[in-house]
PDB file of N, CA and C in Angstrom:
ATOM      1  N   UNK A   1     -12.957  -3.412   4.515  1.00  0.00           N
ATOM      2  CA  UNK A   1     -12.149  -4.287   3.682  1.00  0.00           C
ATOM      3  C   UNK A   1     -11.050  -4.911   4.529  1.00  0.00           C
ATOM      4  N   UNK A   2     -10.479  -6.267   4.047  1.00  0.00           N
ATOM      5  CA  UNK A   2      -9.865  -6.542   4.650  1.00  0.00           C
ATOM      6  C   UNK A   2      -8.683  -6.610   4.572  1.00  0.00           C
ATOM      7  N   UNK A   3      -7.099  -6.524   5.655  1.00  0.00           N
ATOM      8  CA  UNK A   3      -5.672  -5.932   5.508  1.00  0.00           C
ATOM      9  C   UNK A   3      -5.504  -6.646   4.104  1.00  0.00           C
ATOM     10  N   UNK A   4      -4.574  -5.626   3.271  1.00  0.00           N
ATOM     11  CA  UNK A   4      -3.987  -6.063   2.044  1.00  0.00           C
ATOM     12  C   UNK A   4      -2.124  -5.688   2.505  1.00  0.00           C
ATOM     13  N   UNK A   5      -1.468  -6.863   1.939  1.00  0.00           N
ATOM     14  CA  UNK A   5      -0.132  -6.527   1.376  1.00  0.00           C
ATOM     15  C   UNK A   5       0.150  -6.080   0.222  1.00  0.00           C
ATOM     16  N   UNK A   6       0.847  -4.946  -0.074  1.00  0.00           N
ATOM     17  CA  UNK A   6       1.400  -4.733  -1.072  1.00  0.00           C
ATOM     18  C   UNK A   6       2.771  -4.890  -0.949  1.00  0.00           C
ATOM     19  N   UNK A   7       3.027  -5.351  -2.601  1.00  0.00           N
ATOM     20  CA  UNK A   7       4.857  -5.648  -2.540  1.00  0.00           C
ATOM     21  C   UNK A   7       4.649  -4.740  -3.854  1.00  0.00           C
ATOM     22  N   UNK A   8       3.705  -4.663  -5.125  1.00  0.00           N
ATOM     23  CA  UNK A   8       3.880  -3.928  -6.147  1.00  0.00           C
ATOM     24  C   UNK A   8       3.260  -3.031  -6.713  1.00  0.00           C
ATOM     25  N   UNK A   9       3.717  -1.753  -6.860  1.00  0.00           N
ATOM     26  CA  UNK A   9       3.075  -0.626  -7.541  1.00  0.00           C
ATOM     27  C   UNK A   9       1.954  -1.189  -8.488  1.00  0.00           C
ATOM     28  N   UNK A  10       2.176  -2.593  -9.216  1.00  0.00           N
ATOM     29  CA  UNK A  10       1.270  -2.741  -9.818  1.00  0.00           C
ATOM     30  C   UNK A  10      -0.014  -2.747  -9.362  1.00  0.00           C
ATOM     31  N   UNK A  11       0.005  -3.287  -7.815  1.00  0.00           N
ATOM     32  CA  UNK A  11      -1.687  -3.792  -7.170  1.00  0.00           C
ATOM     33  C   UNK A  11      -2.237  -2.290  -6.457  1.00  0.00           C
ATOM     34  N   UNK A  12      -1.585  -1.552  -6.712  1.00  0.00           N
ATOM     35  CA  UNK A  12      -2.358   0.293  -6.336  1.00  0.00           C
ATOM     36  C   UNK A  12      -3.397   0.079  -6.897  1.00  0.00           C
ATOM     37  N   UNK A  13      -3.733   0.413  -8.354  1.00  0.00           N
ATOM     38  CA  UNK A  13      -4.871   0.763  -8.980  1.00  0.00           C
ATOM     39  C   UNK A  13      -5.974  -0.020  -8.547  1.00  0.00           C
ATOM     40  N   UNK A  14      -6.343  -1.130  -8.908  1.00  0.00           N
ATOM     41  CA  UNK A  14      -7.202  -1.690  -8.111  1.00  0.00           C
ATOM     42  C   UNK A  14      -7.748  -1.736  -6.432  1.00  0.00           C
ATOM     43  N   UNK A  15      -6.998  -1.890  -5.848  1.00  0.00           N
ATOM     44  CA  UNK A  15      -7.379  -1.799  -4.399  1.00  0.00           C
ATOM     45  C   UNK A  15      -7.395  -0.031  -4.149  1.00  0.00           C
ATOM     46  N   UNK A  16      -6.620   1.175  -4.946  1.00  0.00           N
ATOM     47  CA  UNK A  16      -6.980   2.018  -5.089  1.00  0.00           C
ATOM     48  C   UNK A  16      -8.792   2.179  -5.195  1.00  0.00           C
ATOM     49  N   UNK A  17      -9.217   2.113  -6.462  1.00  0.00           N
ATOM     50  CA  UNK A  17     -10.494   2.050  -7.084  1.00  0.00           C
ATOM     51  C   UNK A  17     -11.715   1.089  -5.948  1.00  0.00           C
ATOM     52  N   UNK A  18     -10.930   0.195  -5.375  1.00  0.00           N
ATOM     53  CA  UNK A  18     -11.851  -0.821  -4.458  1.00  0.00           C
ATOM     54  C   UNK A  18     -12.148  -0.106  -3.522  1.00  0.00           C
ATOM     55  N   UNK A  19     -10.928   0.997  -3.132  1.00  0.00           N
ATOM     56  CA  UNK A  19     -11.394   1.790  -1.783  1.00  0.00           C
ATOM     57  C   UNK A  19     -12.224   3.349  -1.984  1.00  0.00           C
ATOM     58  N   UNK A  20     -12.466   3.534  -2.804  1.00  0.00           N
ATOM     59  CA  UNK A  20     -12.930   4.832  -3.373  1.00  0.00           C
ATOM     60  C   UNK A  20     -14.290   4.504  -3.438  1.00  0.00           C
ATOM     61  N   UNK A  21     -14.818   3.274  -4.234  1.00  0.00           N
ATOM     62  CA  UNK A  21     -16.138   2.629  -4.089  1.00  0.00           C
ATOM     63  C   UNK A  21     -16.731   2.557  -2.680  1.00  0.00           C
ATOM     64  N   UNK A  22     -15.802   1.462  -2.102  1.00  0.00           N
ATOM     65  CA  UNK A  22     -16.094   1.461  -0.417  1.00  0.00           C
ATOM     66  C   UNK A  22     -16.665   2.221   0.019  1.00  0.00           C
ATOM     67  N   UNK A  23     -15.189   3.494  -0.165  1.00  0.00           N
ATOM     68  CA  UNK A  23     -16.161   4.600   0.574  1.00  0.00           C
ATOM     69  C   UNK A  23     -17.203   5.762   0.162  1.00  0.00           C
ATOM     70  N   UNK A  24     -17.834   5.056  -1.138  1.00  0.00           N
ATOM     71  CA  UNK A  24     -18.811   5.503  -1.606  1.00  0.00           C
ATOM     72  C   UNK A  24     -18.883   7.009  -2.608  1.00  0.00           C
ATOM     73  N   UNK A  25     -17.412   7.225  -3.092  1.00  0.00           N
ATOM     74  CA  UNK A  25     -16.862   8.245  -3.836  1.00  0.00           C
ATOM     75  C   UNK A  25     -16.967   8.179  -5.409  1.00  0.00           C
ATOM     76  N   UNK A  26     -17.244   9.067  -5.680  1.00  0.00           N
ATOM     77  CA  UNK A  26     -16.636   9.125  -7.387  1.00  0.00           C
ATOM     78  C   UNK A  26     -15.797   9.623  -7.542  1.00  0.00           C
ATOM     79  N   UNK A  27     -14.932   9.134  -9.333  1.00  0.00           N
ATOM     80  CA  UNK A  27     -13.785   9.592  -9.488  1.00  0.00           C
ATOM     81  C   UNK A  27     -14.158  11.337  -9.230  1.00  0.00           C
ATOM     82  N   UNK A  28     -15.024  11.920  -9.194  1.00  0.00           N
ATOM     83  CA  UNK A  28     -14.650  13.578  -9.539  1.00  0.00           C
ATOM     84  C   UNK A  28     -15.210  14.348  -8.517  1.00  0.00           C
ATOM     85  N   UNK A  29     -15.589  13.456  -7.050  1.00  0.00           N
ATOM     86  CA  UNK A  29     -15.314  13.790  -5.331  1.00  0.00           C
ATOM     87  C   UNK A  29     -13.961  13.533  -5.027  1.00  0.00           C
ATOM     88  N   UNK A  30     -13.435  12.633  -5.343  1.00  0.00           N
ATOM     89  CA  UNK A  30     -11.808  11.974  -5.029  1.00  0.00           C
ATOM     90  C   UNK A  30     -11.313  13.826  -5.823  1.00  0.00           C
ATOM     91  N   UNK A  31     -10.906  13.901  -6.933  1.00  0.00           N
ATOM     92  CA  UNK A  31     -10.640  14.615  -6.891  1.00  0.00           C
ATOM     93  C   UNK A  31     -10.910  15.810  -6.942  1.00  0.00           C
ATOM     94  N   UNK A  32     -12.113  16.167  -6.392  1.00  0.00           N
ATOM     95  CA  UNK A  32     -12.379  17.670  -6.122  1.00  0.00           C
ATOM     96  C   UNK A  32     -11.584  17.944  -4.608  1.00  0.00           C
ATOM     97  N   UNK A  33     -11.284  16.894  -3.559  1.00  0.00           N
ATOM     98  CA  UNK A  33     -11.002  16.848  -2.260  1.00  0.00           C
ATOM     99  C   UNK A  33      -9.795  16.766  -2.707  1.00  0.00           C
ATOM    100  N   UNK A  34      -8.671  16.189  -3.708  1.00  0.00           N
ATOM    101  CA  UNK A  34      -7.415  15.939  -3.790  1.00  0.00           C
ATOM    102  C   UNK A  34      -6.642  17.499  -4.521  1.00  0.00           C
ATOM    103  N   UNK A  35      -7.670  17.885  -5.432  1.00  0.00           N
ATOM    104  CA  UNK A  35      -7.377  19.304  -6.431  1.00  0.00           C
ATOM    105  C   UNK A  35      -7.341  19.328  -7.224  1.00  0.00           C
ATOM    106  N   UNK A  36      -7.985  18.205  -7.926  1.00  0.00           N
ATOM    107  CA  UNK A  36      -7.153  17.835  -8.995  1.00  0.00           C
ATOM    108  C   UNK A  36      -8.606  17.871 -10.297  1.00  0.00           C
ATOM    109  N   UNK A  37      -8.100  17.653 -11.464  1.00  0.00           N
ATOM    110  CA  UNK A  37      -9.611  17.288 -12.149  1.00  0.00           C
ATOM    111  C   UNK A  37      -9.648  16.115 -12.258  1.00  0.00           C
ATOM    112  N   UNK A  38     -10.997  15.615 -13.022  1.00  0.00           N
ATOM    113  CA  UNK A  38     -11.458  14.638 -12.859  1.00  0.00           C
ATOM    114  C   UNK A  38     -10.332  13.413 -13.650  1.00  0.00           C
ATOM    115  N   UNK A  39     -10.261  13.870 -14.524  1.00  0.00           N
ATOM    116  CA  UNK A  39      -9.270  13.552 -15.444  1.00  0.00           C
ATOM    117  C   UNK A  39      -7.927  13.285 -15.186  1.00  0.00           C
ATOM    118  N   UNK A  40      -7.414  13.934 -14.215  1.00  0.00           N
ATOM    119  CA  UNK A  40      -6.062  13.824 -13.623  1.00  0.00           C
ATOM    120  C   UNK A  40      -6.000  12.807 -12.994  1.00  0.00           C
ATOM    121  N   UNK A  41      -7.667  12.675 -11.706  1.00  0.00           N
ATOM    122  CA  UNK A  41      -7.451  12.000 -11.077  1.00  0.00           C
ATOM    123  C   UNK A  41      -8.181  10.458 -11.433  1.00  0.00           C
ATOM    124  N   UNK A  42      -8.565  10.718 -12.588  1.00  0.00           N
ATOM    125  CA  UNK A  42      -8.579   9.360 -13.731  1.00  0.00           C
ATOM    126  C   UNK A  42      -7.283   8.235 -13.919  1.00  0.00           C
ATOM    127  N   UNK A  43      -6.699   9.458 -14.245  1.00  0.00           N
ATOM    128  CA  UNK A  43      -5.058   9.289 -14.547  1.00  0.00           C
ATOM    129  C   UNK A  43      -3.878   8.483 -13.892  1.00  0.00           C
ATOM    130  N   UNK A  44      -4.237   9.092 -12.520  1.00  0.00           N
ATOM    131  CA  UNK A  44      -3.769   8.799 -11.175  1.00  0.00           C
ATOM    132  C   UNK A  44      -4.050   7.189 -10.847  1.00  0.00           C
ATOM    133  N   UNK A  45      -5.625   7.383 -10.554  1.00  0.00           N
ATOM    134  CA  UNK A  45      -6.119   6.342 -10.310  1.00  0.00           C
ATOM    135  C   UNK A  45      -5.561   4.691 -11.158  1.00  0.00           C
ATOM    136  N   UNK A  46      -5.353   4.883 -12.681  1.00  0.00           N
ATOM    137  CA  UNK A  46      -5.020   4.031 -13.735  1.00  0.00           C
ATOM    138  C   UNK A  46      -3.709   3.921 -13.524  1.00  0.00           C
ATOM    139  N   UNK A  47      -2.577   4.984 -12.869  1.00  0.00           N
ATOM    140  CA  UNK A  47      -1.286   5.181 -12.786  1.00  0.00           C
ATOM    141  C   UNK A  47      -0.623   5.066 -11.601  1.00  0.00           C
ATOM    142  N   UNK A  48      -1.297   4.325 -10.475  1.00  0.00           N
ATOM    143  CA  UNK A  48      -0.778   4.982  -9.379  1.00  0.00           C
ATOM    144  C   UNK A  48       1.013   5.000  -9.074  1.00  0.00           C
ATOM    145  N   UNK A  49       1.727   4.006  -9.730  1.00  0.00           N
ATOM    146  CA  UNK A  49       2.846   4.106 -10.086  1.00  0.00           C
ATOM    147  C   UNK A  49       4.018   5.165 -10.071  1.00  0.00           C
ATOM    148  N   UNK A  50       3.254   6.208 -10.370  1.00  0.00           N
ATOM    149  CA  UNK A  50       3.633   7.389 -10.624  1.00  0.00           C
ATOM    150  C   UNK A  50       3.365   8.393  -9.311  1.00  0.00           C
ATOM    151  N   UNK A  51       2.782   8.343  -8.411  1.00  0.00           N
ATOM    152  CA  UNK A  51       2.033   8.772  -7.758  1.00  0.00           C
ATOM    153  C   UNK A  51       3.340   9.317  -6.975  1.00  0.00           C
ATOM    154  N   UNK A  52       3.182  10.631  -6.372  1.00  0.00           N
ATOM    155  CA  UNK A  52       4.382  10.771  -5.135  1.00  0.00           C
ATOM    156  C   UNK A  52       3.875  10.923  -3.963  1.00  0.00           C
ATOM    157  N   UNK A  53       4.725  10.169  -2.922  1.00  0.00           N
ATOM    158  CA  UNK A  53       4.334  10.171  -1.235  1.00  0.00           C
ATOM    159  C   UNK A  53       3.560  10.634  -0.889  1.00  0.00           C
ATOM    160  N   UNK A  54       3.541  12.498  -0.978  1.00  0.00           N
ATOM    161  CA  UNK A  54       2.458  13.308  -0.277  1.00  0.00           C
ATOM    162  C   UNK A  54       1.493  13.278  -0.897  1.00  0.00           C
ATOM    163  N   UNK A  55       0.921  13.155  -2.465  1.00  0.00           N
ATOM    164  CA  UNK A  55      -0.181  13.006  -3.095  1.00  0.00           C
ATOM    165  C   UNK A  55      -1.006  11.180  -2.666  1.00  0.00           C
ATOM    166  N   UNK A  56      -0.206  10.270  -2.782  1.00  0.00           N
ATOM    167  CA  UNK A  56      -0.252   8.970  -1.948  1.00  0.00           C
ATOM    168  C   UNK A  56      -1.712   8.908  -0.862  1.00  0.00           C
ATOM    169  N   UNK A  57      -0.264   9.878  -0.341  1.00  0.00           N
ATOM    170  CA  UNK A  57      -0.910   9.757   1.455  1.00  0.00           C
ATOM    171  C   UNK A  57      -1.960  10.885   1.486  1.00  0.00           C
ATOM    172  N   UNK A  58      -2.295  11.819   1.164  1.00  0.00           N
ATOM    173  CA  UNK A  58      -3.384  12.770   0.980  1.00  0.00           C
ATOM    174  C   UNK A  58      -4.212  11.560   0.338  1.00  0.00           C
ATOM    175  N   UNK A  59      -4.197  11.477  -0.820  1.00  0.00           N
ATOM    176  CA  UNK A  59      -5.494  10.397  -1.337  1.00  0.00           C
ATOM    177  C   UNK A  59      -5.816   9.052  -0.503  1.00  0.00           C
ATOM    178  N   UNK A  60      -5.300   8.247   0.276  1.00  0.00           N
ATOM    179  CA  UNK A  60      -5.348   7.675   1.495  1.00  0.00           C
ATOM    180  C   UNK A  60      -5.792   8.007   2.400  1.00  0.00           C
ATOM    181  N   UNK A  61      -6.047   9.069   2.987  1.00  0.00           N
ATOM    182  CA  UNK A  61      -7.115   9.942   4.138  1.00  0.00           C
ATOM    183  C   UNK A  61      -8.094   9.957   3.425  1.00  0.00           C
ATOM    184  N   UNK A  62      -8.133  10.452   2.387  1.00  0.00           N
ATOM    185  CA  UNK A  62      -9.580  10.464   1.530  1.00  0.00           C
ATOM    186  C   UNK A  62     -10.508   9.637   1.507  1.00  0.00           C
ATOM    187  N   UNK A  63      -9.891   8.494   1.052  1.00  0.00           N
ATOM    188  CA  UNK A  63     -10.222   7.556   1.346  1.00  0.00           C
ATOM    189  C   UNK A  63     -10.740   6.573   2.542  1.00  0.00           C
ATOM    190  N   UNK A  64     -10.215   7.028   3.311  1.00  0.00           N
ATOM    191  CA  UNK A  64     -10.304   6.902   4.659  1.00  0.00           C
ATOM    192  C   UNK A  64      -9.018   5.393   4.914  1.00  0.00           C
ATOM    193  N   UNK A  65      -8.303   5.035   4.793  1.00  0.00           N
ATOM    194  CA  UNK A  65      -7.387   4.182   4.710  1.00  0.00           C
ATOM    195  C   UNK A  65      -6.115   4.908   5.173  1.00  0.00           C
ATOM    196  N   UNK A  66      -6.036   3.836   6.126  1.00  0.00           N
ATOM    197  CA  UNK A  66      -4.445   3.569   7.117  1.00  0.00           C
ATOM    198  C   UNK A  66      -3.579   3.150   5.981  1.00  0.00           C
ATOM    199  N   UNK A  67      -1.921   3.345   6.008  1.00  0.00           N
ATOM    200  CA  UNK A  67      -1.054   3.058   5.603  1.00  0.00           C
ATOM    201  C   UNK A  67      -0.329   2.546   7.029  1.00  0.00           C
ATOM    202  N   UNK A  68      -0.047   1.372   6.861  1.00  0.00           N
ATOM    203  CA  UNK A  68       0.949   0.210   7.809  1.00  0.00           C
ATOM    204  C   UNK A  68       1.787  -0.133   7.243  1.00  0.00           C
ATOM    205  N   UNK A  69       3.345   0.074   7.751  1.00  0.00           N
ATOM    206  CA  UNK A  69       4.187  -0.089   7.482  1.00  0.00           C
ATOM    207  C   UNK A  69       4.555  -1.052   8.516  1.00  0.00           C
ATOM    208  N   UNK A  70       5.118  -2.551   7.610  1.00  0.00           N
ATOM    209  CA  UNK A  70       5.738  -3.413   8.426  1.00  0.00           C
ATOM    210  C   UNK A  70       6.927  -4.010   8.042  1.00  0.00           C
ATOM    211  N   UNK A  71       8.004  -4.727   8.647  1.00  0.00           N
ATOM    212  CA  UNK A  71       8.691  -5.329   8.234  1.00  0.00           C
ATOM    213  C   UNK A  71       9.147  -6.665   8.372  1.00  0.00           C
ATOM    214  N   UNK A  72       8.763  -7.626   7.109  1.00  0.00           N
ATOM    215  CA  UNK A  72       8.440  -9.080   7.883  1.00  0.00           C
ATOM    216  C   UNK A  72       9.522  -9.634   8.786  1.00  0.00           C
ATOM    217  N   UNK A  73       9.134 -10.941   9.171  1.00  0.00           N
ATOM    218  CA  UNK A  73      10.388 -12.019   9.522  1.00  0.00           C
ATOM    219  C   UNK A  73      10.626 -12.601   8.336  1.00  0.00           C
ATOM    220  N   UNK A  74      12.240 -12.607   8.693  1.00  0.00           N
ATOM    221  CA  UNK A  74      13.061 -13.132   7.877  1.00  0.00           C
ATOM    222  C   UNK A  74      12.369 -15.279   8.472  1.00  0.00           C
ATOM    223  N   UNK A  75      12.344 -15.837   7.414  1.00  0.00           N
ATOM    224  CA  UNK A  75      12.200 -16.911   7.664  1.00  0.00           C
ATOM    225  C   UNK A  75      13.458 -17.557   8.234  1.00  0.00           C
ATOM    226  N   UNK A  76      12.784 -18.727   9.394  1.00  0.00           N
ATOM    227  CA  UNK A  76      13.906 -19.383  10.171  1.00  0.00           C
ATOM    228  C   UNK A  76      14.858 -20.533   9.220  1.00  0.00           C
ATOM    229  N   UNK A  77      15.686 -20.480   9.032  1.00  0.00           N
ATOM    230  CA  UNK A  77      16.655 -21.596   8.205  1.00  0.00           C
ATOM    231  C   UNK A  77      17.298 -22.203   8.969  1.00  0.00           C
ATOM    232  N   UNK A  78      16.825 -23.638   8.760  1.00  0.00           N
ATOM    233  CA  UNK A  78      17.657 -24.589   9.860  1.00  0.00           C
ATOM    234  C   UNK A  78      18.551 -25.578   8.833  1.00  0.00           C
ATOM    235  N   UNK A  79      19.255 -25.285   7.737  1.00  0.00           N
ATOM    236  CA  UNK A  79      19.673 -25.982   7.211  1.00  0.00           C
ATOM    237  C   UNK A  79      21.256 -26.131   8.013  1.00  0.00           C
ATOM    238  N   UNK A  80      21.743 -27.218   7.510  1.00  0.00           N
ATOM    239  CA  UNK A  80      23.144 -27.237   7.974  1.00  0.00           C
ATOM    240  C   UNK A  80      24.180 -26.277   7.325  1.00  0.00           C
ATOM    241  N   UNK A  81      24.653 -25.846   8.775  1.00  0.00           N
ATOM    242  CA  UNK A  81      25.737 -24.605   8.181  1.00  0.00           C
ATOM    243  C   UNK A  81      24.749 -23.810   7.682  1.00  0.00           C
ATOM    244  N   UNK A  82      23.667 -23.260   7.884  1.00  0.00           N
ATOM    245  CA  UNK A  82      23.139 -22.006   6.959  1.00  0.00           C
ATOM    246  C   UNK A  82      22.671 -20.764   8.574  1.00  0.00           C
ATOM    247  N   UNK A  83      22.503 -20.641   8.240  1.00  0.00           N
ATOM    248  CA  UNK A  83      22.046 -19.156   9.638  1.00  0.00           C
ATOM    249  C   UNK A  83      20.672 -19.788  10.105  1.00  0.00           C
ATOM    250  N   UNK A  84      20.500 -19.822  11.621  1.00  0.00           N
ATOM    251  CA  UNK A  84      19.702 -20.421  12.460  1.00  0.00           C
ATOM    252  C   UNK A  84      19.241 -19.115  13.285  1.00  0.00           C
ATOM    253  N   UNK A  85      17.889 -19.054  13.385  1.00  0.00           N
ATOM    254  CA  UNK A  85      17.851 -18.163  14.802  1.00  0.00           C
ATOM    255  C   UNK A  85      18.386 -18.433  15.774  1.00  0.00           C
ATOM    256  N   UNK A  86      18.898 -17.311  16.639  1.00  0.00           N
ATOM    257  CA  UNK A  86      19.298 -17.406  17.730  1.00  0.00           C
ATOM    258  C   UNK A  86      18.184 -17.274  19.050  1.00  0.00           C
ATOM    259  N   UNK A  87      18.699 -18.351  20.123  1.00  0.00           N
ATOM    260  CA  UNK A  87      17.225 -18.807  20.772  1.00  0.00           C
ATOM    261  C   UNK A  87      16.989 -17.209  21.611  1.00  0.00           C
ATOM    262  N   UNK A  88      15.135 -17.180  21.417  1.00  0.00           N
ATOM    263  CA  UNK A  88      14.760 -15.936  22.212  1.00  0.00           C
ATOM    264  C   UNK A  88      14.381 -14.780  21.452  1.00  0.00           C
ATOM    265  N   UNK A  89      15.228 -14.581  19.854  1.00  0.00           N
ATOM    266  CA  UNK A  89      14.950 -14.152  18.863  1.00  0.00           C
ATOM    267  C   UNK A  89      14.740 -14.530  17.631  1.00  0.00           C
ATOM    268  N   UNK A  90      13.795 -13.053  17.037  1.00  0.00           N
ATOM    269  CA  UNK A  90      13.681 -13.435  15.600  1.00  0.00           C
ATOM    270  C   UNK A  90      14.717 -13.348  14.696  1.00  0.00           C
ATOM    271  N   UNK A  91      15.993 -13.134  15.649  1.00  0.00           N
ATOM    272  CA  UNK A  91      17.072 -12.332  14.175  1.00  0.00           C
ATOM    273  C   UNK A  91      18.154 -13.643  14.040  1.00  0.00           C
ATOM    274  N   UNK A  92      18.611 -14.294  12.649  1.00  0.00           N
ATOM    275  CA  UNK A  92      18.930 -15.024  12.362  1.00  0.00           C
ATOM    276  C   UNK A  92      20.880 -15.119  13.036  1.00  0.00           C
ATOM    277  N   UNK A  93      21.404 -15.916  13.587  1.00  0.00           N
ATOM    278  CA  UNK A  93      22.836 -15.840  13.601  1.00  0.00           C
ATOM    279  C   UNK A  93      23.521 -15.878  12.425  1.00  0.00           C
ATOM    280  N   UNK A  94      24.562 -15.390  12.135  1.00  0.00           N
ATOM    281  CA  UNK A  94      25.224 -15.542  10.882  1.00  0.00           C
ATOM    282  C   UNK A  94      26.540 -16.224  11.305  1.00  0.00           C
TER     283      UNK A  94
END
């Protein structure tokens, strides 16, 4: 599959469920490998919202899926008087 951004808890569930297919799982392998029942991890899956870090990232190996953490560029503003990059970098002058 190919890199996804996430900005919202909302787009888990789906690309959740997209990657579980992928990798050729059912909901009640996902969670026999996570601990969970099938049902929980029904739950989960519909909720990921709720989900905490280490349960996250355990179901993410499972899956077989990297978590990348990035942090964009700030876009360049060349307005007058507004903050310009400074030459050589990405970080804006103030």
């Amino acid at each position: 599959m190919p890199r996804f951004t996430i900005r919202t808890a909302d787009q888990l569930p789906t690309l959740l469920q997209a990657y579980r297919k992928e990798a050729g799982l059912t909901q009640a392998e996902v969670a026999l490998r996570l601990g969970v029942t099938q049902q929980t991890y029904s739950a989960l899956e519909r909720n990921a919202d709720t989900v905490g870090a280490a349960r996250l990232l355990k179901l993410l190996n499972i899956l077989g899926v990297e978590l990348d953490l990035n942090k964009p560029s700030p876009p360049h503003l060349s307005t007058p008087g507004g903050p310009s990059a400074s030459p050589g970098t990405d970080k804006p002058v103030w």
